[in-house]
N, C-alpha and C. Protein backbone atom coordinates (compact mmCIF):
# COMPACT_ATOMS: atom_id res chain seq x y z
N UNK A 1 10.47 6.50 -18.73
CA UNK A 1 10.01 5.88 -17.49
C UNK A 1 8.72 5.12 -17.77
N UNK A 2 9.09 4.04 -17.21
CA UNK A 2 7.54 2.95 -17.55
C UNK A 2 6.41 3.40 -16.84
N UNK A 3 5.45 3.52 -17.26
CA UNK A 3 3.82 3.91 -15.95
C UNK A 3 3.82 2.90 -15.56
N UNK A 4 4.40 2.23 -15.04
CA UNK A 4 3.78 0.65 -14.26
C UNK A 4 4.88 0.62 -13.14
N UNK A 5 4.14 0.25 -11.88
CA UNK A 5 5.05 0.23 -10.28
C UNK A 5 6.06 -0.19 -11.16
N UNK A 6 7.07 0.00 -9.79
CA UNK A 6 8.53 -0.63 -9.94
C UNK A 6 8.62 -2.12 -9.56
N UNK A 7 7.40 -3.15 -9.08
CA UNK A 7 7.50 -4.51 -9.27
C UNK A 7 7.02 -4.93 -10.46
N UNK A 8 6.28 -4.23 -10.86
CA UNK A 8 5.98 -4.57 -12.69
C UNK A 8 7.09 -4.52 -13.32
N UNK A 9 8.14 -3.64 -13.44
CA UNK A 9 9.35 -2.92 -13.96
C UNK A 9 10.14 -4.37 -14.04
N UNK A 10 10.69 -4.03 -12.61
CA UNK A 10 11.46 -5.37 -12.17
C UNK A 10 11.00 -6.46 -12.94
N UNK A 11 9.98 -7.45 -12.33
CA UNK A 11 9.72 -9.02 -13.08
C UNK A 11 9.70 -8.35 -14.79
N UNK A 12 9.06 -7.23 -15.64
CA UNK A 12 9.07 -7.13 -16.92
C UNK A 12 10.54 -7.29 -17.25
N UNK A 13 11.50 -6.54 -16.61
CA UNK A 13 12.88 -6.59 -16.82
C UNK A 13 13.34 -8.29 -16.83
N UNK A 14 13.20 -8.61 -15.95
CA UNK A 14 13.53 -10.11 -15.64
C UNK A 14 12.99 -11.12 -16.53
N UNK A 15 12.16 -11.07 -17.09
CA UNK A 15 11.17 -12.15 -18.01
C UNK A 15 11.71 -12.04 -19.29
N UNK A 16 11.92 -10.35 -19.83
CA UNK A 16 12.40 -9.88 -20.62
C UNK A 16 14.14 -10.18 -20.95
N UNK A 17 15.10 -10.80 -19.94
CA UNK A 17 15.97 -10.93 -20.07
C UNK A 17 17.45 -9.75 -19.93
N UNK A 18 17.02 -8.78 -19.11
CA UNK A 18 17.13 -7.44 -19.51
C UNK A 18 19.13 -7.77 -18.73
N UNK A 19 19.90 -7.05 -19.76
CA UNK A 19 21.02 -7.31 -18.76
C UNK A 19 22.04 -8.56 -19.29
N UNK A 20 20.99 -9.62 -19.95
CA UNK A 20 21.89 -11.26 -20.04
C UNK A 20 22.37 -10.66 -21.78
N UNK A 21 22.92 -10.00 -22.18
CA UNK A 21 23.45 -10.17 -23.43
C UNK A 21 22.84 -10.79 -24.84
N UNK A 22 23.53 -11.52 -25.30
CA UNK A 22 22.60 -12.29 -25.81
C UNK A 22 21.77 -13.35 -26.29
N UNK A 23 22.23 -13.51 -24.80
CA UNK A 23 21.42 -14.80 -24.27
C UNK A 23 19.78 -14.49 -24.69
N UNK A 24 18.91 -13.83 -24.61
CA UNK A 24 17.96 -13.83 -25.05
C UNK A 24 16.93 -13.09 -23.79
N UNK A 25 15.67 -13.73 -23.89
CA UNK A 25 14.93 -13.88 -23.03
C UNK A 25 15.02 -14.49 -22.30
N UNK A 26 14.45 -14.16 -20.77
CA UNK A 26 15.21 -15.25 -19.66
C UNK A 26 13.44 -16.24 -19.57
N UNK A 27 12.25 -15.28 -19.55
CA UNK A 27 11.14 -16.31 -20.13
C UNK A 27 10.04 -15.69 -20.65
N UNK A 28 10.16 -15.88 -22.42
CA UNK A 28 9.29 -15.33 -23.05
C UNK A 28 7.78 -15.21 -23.26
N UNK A 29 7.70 -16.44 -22.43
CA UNK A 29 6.21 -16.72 -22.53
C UNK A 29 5.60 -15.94 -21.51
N UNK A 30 6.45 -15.94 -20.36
CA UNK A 30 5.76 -15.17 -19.22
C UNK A 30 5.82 -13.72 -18.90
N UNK A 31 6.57 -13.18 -20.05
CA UNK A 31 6.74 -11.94 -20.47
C UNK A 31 5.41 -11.57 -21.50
N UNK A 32 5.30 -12.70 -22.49
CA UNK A 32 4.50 -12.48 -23.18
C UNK A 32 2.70 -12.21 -22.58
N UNK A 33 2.73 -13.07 -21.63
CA UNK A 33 1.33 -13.09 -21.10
C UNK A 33 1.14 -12.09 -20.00
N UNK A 34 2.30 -11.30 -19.31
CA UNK A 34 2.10 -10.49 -17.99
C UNK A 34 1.89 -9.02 -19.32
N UNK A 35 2.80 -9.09 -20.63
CA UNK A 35 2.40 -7.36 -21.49
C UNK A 35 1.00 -7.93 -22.03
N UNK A 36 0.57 -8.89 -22.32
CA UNK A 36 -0.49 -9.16 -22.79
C UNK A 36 -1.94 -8.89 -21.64
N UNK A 37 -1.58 -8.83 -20.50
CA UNK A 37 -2.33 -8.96 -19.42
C UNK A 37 -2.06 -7.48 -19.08
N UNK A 38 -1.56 -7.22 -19.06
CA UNK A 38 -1.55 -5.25 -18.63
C UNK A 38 -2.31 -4.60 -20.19
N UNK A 39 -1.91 -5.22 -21.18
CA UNK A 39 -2.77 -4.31 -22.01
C UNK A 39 -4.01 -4.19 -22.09
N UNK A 40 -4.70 -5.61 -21.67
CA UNK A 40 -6.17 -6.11 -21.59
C UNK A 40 -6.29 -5.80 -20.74
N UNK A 41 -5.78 -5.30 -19.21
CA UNK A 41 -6.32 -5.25 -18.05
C UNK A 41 -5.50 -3.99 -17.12
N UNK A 42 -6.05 -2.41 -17.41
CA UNK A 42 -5.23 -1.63 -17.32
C UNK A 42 -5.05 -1.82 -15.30
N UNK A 43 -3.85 -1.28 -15.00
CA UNK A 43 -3.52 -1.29 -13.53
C UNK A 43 -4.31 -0.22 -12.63
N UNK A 44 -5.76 -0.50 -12.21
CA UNK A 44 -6.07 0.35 -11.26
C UNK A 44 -5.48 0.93 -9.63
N UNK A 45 -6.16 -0.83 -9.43
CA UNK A 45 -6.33 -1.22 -8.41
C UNK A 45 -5.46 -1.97 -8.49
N UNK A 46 -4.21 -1.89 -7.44
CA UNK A 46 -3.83 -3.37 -7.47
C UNK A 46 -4.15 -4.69 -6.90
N UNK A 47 -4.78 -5.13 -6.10
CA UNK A 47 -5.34 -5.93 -5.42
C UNK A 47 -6.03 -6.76 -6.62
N UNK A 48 -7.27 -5.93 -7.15
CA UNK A 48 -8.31 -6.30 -8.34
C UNK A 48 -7.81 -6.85 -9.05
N UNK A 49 -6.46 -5.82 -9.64
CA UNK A 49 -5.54 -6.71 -10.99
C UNK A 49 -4.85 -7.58 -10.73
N UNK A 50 -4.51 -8.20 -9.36
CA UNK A 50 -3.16 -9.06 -9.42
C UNK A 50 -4.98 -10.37 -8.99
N UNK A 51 -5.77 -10.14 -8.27
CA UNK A 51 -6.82 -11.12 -8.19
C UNK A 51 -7.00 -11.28 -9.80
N UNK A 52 -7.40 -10.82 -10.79
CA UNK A 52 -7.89 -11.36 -11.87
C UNK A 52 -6.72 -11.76 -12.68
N UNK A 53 -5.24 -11.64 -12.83
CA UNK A 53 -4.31 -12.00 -12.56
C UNK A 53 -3.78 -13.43 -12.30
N UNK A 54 -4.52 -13.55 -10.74
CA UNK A 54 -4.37 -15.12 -10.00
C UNK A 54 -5.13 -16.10 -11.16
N UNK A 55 -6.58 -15.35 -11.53
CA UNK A 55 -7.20 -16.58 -12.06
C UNK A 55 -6.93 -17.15 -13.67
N UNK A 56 -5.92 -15.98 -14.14
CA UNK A 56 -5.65 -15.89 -15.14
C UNK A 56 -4.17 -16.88 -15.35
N UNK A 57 -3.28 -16.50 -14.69
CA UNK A 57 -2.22 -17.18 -14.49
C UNK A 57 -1.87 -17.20 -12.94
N UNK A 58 -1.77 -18.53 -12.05
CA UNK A 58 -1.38 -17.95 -10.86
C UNK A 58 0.07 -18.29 -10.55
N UNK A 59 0.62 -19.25 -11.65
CA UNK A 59 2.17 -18.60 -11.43
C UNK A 59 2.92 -17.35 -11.46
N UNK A 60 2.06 -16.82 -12.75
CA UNK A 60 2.88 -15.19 -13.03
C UNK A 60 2.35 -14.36 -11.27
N UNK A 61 0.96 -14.28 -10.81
CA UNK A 61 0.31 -13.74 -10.20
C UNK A 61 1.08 -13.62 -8.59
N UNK A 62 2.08 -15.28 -8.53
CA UNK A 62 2.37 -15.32 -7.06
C UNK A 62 3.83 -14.12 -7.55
N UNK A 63 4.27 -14.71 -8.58
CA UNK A 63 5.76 -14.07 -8.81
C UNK A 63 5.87 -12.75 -8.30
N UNK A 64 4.62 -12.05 -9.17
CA UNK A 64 4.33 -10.42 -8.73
C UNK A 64 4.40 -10.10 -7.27
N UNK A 65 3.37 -10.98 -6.62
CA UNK A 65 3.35 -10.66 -4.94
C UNK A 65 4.23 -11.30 -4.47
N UNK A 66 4.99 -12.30 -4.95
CA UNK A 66 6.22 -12.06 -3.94
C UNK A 66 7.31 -10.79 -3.97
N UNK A 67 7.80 -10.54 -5.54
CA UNK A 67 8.30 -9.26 -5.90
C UNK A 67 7.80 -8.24 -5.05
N UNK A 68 6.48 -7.52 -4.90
CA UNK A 68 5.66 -6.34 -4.74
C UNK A 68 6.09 -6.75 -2.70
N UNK A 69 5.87 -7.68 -2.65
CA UNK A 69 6.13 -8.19 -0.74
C UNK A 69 7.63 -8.15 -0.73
N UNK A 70 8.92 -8.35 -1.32
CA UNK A 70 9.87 -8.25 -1.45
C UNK A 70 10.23 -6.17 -1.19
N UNK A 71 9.50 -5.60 -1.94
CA UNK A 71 10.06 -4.56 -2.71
C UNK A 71 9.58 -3.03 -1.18
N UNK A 72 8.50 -3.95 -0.42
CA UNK A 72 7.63 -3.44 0.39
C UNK A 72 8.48 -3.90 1.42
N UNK A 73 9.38 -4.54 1.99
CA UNK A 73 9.83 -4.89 2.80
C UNK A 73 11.49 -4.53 2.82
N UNK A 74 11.82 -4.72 2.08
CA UNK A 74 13.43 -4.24 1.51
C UNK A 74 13.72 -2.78 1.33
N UNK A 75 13.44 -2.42 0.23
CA UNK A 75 12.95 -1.36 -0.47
C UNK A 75 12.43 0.20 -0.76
N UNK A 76 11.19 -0.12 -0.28
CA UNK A 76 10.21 0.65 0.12
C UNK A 76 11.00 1.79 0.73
N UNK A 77 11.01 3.26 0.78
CA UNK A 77 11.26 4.14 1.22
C UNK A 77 10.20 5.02 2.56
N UNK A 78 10.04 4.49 3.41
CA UNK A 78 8.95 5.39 4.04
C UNK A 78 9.37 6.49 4.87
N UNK A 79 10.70 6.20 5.04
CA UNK A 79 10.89 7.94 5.41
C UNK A 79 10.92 9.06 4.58
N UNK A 80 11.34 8.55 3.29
CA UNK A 80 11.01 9.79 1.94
C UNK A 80 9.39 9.71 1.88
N UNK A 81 8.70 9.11 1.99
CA UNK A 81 7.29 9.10 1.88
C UNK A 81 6.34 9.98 2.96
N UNK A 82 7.19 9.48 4.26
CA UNK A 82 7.03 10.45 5.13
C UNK A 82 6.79 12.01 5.04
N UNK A 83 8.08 12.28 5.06
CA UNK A 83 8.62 13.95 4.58
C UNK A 83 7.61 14.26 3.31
N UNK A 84 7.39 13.31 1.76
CA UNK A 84 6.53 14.36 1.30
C UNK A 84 5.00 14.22 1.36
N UNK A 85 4.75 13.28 2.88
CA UNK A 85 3.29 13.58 3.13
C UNK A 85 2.98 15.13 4.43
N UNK A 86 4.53 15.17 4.72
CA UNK A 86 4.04 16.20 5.41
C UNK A 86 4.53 17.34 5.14
C-alpha cells in the first residue's frame, strides 16, 4: 500500500501508464516531476504541498485538485467516516 492519499495513487497510476500494456507510459515527464516532487517535498499538509506544488508546476498542481475535488465529491465515503468517528 502506497503512504500517499488515494488522489496521489490515482494520477501516479495514470502518468505511470498503469493498466495500458505495453504501451508504455501514458506521461513520463509528469510522472517524473510529481515522484520527484513528493520526494523533495514530503506530504504534510496538503494545502502547503499542492501550494508549493502550484508554483512549481501548475499544470501537474491543477490535475491533483481536480482529482482530490473529483475523489471528495464522488468517492469520498462519509458515512464509513462517520461510524468510525463515533
Amino acid at each position: 500500500m502506497s503512504p500517499f492519499p488515494i488522489n496521489l495513487r490515482i494520477i501516479l497510476s495514470q502518468l505511470e501508464g498503469s493498466g495500458r500494456g505495453a504501451l508504455g507510459s501514458y506521461d513520463s515527464g509528469s510522472y517524473e516531476a510529481l515522484t520527484s516532487f513528493l520526494s523533495e517535498e514530503p506530504l504534510r499538509d496538503g494545502d502547503v504541498w499542492v501550494a508549493k506544488l502550484m508554483r512549481r508546476n501548475g499544470m501537474l498542481a491543477l490535475r491533483v485538485l481536480e482529482v482530490r475535488m473529483a475523489y471528495c465529491n464522488e468517492d469520498f465515503e462519509y458515512d464509513q467516516l462517520e461510524k468510525l468517528t463515533r
